[in-house]
N, C-alpha and C. Protein backbone atom coordinates (compact mmCIF):
# COMPACT_ATOMS: atom_id res chain seq x y z
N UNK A 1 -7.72 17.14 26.80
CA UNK A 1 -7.25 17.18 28.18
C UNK A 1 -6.54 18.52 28.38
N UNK A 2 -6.81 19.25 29.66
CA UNK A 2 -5.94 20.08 29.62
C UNK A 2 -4.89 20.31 30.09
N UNK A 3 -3.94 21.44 30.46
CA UNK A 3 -2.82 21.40 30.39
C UNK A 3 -2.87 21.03 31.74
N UNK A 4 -3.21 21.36 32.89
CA UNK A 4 -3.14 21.30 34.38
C UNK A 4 -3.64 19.68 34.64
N UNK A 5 -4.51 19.19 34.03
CA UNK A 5 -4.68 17.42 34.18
C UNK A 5 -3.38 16.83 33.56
N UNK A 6 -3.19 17.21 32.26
CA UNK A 6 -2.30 16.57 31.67
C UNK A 6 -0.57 16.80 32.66
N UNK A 7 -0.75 17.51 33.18
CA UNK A 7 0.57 17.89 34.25
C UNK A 7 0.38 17.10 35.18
N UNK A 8 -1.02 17.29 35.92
CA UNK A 8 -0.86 16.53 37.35
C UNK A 8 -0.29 14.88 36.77
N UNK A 9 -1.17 13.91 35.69
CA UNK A 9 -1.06 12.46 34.77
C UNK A 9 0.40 12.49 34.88
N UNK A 10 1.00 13.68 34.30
CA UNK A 10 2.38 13.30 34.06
C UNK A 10 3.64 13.04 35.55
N UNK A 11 2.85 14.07 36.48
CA UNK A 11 4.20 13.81 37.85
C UNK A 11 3.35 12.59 38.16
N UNK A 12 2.15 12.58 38.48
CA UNK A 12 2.01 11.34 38.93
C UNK A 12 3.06 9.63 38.70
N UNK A 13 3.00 9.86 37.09
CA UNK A 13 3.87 9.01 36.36
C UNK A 13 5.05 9.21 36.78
N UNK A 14 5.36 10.11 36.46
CA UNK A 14 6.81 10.54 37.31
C UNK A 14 6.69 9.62 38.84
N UNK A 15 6.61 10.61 39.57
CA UNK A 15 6.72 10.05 40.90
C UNK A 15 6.39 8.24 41.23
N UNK A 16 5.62 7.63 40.25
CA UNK A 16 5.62 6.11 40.05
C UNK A 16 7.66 5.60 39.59
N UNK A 17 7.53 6.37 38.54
CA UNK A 17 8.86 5.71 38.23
C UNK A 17 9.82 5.92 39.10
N UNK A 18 10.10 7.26 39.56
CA UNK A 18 11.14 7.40 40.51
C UNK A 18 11.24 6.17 42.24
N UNK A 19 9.84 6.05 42.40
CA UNK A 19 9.64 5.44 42.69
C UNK A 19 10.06 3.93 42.81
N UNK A 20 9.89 3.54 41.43
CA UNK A 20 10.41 2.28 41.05
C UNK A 20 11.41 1.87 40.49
N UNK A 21 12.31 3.36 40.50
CA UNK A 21 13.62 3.29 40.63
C UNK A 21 14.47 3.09 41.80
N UNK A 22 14.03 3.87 42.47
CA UNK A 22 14.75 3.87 44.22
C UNK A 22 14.46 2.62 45.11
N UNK A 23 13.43 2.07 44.51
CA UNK A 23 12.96 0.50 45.18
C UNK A 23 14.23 -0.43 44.77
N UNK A 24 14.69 -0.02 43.01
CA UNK A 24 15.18 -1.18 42.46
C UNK A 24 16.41 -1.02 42.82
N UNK A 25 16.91 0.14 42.07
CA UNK A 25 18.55 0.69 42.00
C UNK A 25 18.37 2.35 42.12
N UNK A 26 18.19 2.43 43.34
CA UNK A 26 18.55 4.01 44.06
C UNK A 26 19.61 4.80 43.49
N UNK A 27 20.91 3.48 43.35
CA UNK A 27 22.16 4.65 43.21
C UNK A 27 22.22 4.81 41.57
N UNK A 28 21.05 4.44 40.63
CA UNK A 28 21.45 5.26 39.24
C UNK A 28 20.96 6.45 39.78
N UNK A 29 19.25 7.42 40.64
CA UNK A 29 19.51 8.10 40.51
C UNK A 29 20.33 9.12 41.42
N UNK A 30 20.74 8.29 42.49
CA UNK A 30 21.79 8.97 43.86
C UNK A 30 22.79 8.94 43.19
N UNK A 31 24.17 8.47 42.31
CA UNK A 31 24.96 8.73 42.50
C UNK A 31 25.86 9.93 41.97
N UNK A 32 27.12 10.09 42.23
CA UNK A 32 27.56 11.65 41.64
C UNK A 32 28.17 10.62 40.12
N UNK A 33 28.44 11.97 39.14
CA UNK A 33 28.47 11.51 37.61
C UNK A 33 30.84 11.80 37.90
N UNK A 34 31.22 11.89 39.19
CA UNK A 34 32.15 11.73 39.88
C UNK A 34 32.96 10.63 40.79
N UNK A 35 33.91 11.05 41.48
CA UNK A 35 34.46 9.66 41.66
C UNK A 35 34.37 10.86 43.67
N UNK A 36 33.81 11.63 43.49
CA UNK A 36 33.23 12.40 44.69
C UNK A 36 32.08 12.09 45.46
N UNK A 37 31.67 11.61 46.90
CA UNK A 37 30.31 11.31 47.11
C UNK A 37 29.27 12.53 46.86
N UNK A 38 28.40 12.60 46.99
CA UNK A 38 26.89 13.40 46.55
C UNK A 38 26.64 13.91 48.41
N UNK A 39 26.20 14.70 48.82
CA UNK A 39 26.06 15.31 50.26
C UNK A 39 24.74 14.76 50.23
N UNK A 40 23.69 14.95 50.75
CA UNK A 40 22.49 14.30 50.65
C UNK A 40 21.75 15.42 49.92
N UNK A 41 22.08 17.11 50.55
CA UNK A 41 21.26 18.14 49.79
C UNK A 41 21.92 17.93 48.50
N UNK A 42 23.13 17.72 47.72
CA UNK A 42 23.39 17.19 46.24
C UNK A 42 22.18 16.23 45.62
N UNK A 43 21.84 15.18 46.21
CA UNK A 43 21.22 14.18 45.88
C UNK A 43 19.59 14.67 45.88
N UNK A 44 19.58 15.25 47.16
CA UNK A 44 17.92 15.83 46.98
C UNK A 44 17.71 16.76 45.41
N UNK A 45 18.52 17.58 45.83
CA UNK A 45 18.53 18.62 44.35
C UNK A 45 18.54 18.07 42.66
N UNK A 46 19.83 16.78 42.39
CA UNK A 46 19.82 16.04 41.82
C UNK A 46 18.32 15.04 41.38
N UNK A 47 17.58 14.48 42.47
CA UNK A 47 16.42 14.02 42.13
C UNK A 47 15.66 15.28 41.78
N UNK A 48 15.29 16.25 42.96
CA UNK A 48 14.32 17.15 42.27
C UNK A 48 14.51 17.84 40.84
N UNK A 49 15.46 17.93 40.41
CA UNK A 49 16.27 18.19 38.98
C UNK A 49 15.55 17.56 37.92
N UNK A 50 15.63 16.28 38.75
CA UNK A 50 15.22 14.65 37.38
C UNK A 50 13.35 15.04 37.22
N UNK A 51 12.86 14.92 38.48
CA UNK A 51 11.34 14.95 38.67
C UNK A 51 11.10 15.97 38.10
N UNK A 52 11.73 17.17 38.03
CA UNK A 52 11.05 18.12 37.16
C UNK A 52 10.87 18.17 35.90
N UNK A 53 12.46 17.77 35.40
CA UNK A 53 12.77 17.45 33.80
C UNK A 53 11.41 16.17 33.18
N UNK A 54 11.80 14.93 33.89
CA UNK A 54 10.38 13.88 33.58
C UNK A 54 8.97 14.49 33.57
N UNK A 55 9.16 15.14 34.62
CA UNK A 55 7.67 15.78 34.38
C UNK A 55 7.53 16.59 33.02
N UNK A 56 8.09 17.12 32.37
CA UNK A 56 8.00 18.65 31.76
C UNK A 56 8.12 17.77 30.15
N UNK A 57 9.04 16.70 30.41
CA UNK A 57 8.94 15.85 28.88
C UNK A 57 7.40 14.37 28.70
N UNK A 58 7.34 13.99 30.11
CA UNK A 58 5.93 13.11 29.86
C UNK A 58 4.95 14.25 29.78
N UNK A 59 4.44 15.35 30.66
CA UNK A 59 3.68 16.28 30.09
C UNK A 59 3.69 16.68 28.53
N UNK A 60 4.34 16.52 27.86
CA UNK A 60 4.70 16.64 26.16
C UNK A 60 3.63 15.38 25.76
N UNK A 61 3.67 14.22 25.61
CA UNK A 61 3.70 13.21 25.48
C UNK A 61 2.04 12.74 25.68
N UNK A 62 1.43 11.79 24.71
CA UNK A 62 -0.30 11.55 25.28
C UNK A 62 0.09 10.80 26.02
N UNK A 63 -0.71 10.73 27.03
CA UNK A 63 -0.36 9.86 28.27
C UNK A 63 -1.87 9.06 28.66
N UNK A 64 -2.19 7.64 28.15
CA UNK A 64 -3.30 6.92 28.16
C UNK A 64 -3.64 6.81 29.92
N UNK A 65 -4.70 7.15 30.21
CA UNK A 65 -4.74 6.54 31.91
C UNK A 65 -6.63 5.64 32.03
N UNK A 66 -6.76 5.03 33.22
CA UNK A 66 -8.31 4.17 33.22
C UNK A 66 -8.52 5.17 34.35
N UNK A 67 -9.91 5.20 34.36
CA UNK A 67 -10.23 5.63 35.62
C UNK A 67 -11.37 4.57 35.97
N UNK A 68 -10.89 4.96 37.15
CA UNK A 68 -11.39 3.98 38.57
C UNK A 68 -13.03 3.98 38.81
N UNK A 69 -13.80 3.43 38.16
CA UNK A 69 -15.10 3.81 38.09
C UNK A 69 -15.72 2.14 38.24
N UNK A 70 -16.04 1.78 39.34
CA UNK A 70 -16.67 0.49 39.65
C UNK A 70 -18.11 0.18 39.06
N UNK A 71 -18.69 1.13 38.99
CA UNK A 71 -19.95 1.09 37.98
C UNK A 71 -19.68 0.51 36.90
N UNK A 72 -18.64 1.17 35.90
CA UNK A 72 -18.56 0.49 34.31
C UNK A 72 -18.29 -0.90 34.37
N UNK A 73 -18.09 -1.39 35.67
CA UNK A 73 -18.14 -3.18 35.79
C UNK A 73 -19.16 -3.84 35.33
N UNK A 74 -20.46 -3.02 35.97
CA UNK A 74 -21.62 -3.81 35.77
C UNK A 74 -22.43 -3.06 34.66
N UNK A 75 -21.99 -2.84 33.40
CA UNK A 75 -22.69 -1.90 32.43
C UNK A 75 -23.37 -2.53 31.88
N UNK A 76 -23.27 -3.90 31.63
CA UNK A 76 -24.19 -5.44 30.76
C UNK A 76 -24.93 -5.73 31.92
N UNK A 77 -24.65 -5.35 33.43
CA UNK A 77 -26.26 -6.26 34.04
C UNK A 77 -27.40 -6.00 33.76
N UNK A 78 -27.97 -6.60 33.79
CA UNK A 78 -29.58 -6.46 33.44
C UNK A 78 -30.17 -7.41 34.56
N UNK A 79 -30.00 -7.21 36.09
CA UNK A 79 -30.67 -7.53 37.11
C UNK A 79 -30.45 -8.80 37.77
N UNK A 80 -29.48 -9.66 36.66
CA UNK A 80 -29.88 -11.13 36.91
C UNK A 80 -28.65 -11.47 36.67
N UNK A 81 -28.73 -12.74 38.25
CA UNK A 81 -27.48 -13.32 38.84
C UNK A 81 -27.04 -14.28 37.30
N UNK A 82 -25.60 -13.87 37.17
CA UNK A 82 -25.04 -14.76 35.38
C UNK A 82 -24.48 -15.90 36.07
N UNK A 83 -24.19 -16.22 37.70
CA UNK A 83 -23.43 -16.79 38.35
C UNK A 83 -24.54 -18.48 37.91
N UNK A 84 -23.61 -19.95 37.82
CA UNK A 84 -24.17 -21.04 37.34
C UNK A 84 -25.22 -21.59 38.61
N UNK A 85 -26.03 -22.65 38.18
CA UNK A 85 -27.13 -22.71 39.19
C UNK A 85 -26.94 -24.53 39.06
């Protein structure tokens, strides 16, 4: 795989998790590591910070993915309905 697939695999992943972080519990990655609130450009910067770092360490990493190919469903047909009669 090369490096530019293996990058795009990895933000993708990225952007899933962050994702399914901010769905769950936003404020692990919103909050300040302070007893100060975060401005919102803090918090933007702060995430884009994280998304880059995740990216740059799952890009390290083999990263297994399926691809979406509806054909390899039917790779055993051989013409004829398997459905019971």
């Amino acid at each position: 795989m090369d490096i530019t697939t293996q990058t795009l695999l990895a933000a993708d992943l990225a952007d899933r998790w962050i994702d399914a972080i901010l769905g769950e519990q936003p404020d692990v990655l919103l909050q300040a590591d302070t007893d100060e609130p975060l401005t919102p450009e803090d918090m933007a910067r702060n995430l884009a910070q994280f998304r880059a770092t995740l990216i740059e360490e799952l890009s390290e990493q083999p990263i297994a993915f399926a691809m979406d190919d509806d054909d390899d469903d039917d790779e055993d047909d051989d013409g004829e309905d398997d459905a019971p009669r």
